[in-house]
Protein backbone atom coordinates (compact mmCIF):
# COMPACT_ATOMS: atom_id res chain seq x y z
CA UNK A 1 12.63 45.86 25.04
CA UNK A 2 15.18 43.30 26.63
CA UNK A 3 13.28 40.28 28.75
CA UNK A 4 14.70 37.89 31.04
CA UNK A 5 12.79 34.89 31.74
CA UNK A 6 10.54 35.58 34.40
CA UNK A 7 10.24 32.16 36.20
CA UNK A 8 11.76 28.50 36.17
CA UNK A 9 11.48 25.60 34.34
CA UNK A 10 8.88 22.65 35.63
CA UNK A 11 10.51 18.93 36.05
CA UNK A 12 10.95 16.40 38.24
CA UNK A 13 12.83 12.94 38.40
CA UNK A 14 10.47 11.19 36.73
CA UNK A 15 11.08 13.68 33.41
CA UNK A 16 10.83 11.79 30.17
CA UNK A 17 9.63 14.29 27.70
CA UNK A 18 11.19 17.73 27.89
CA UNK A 19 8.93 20.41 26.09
CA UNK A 20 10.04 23.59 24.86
CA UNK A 21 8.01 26.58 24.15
CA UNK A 22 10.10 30.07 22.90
CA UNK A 23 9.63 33.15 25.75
CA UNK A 24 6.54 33.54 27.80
CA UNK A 25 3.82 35.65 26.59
CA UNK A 26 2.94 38.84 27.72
CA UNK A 27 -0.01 37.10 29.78
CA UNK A 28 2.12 34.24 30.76
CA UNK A 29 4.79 36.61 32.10
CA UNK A 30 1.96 38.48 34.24
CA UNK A 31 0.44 34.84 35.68
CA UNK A 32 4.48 34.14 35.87
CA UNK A 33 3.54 30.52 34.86
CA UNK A 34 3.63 28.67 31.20
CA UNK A 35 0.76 29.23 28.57
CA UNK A 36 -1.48 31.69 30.31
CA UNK A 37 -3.31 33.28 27.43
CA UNK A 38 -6.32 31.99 27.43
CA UNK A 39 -7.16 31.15 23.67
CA UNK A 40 -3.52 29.03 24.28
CA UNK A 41 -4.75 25.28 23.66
CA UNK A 42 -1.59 23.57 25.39
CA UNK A 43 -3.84 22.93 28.43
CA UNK A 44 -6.41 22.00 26.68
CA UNK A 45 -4.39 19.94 24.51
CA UNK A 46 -1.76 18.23 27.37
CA UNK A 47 -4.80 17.31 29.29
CA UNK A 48 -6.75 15.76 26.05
CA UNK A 49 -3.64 13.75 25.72
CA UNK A 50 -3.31 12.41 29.08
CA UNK A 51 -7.67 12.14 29.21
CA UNK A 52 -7.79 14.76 32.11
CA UNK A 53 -9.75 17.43 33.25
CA UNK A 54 -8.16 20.92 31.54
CA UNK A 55 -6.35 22.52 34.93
CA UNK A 56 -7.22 25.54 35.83
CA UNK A 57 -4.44 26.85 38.32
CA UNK A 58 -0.96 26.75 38.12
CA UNK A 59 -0.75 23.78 41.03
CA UNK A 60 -2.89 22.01 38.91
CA UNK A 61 -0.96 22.99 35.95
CA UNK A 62 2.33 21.95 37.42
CA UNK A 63 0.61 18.41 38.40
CA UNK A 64 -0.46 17.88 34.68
CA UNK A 65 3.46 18.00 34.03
CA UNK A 66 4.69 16.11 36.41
CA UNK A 67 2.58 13.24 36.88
CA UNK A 68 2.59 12.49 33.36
CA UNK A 69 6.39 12.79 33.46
CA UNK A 70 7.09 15.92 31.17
CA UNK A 71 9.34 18.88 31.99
CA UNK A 72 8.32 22.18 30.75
CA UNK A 73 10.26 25.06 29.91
CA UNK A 74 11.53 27.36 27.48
CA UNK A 75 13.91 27.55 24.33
CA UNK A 76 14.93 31.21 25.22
CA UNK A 77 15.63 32.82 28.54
CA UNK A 78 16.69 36.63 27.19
CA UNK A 79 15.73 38.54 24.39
CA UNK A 80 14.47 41.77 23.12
CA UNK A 81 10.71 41.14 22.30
CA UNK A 82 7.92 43.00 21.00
CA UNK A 83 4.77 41.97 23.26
CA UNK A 84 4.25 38.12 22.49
CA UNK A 85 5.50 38.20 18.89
CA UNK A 86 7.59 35.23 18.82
CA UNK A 87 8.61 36.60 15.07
CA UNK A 88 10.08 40.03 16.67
CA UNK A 89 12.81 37.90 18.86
CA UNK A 90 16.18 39.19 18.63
CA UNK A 91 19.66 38.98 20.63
CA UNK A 92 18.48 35.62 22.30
CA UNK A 93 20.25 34.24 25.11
CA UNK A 94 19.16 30.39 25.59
CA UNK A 95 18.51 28.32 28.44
CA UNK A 96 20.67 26.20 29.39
CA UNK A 97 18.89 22.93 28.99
CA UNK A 98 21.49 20.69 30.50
CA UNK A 99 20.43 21.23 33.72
CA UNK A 100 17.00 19.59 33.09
CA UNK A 101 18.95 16.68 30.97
CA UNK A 102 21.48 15.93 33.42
CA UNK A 103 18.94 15.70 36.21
CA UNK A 104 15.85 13.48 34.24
CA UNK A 105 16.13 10.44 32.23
CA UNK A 106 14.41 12.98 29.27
CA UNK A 107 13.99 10.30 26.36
CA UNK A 108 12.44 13.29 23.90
CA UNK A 109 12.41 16.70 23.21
CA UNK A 110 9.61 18.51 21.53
CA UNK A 111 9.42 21.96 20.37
CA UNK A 112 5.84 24.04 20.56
CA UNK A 113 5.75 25.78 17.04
CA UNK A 114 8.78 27.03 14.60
CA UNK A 115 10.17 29.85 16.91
CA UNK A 116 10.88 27.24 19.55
CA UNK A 117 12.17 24.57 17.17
CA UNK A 118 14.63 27.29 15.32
CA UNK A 119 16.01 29.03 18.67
CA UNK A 120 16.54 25.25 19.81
CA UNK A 121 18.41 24.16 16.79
CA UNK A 122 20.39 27.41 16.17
CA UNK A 123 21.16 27.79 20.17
CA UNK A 124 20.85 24.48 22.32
CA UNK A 125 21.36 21.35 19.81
CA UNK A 126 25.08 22.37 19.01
CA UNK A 127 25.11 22.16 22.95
CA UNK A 128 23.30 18.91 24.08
CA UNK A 129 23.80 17.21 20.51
CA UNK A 130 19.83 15.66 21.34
CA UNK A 131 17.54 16.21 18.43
CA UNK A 132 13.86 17.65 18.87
CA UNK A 133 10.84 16.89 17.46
CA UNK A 134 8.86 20.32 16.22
CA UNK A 135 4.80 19.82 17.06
CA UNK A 136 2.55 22.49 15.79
CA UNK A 137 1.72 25.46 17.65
CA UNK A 138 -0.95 25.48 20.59
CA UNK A 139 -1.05 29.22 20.18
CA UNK A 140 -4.18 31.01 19.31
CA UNK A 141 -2.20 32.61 16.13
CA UNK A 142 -1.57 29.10 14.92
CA UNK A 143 -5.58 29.36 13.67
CA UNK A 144 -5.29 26.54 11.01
CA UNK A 145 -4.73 24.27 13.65
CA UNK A 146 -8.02 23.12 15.22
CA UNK A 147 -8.17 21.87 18.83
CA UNK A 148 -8.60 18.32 17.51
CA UNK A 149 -5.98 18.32 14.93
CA UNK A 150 -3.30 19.77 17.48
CA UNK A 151 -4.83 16.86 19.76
CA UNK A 152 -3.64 14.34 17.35
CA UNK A 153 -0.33 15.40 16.35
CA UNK A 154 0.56 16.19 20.12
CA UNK A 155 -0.60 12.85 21.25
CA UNK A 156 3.18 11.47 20.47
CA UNK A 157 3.69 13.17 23.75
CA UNK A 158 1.80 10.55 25.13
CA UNK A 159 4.13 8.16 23.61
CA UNK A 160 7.38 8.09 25.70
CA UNK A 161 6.09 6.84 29.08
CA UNK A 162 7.61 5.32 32.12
């Protein structure tokens, strides 16, 4: 069945690290917010990063983002999708990034799991020309990754900091 994204991106002017996941989730497109499954780890892992409390609500959610100057969004904003199978993706349309670059000074771009990092490379770097960085997954199907591990290699989040 054909998607369109169901909500916006999340940035402000402060933006220095733009993060990319593919398409919402089936959960994530009912809570019409980013990473609503809850065996997802990006909350757990974003706040881990930044030592905070893992938000519960999407205000508190959005204020994770934005106070530790990230933009959120994602890679794809139409497809035909199966569920949440990020590997039964077909006839993407992409997001059209530039609107978050031209607006932040985004130093970074990084890429939740392979999906994101391929539609980005195949659909939006021929576009922007800016190179991202591809983290491991924070979904639950990404098992081999524990919480701490994903911890570590997402910490270069932390990195690029006004």
């Amino acid at each position: 069945m054909r998607l369109d994204h169901p909500f916006g991106p999340v940035f402000g002017p402060e933006s220095r690290v733009l993060i990319l996941g593919s398409f919402p989730s089936v959960k994530s497109r009912e809570q019409q917010f980013y990473y609503g499954h809850p065996q997802n780890r990006f909350w757990k892992v974003a706040a881990a990063v930044f030592g905070r409390e893992v938000p519960r609500t999407v205000p508190e959610k959005r204020a994770l983002i934005l106070e530790n100057g990230l933009a959120l969004w994602d890679a794809v904003a139409s497809c035909e999708i199966t569920g949440s199978s990020d590997a039964s993706i077909r006839n993407v349309r992409p997001n059209d990034v530039r609107r978050i670059l031209e607006q932040c000074p985004v130093e970074r771009i990084f890429c939740n799991g392979r999906k994101s990092f391929e539609m980005y490379n195949r659909y939006i770097l021929p576009d922007t020309g800016r190179e991202a960085v591809c983290l491991p997954s924070t979904s639950p199907a990404n098992a081999q990754w524990s919480l701490e591990r994903l911890t570590a290699a997402w910490s270069e989040i932390a990195l690029t900091r006004p």
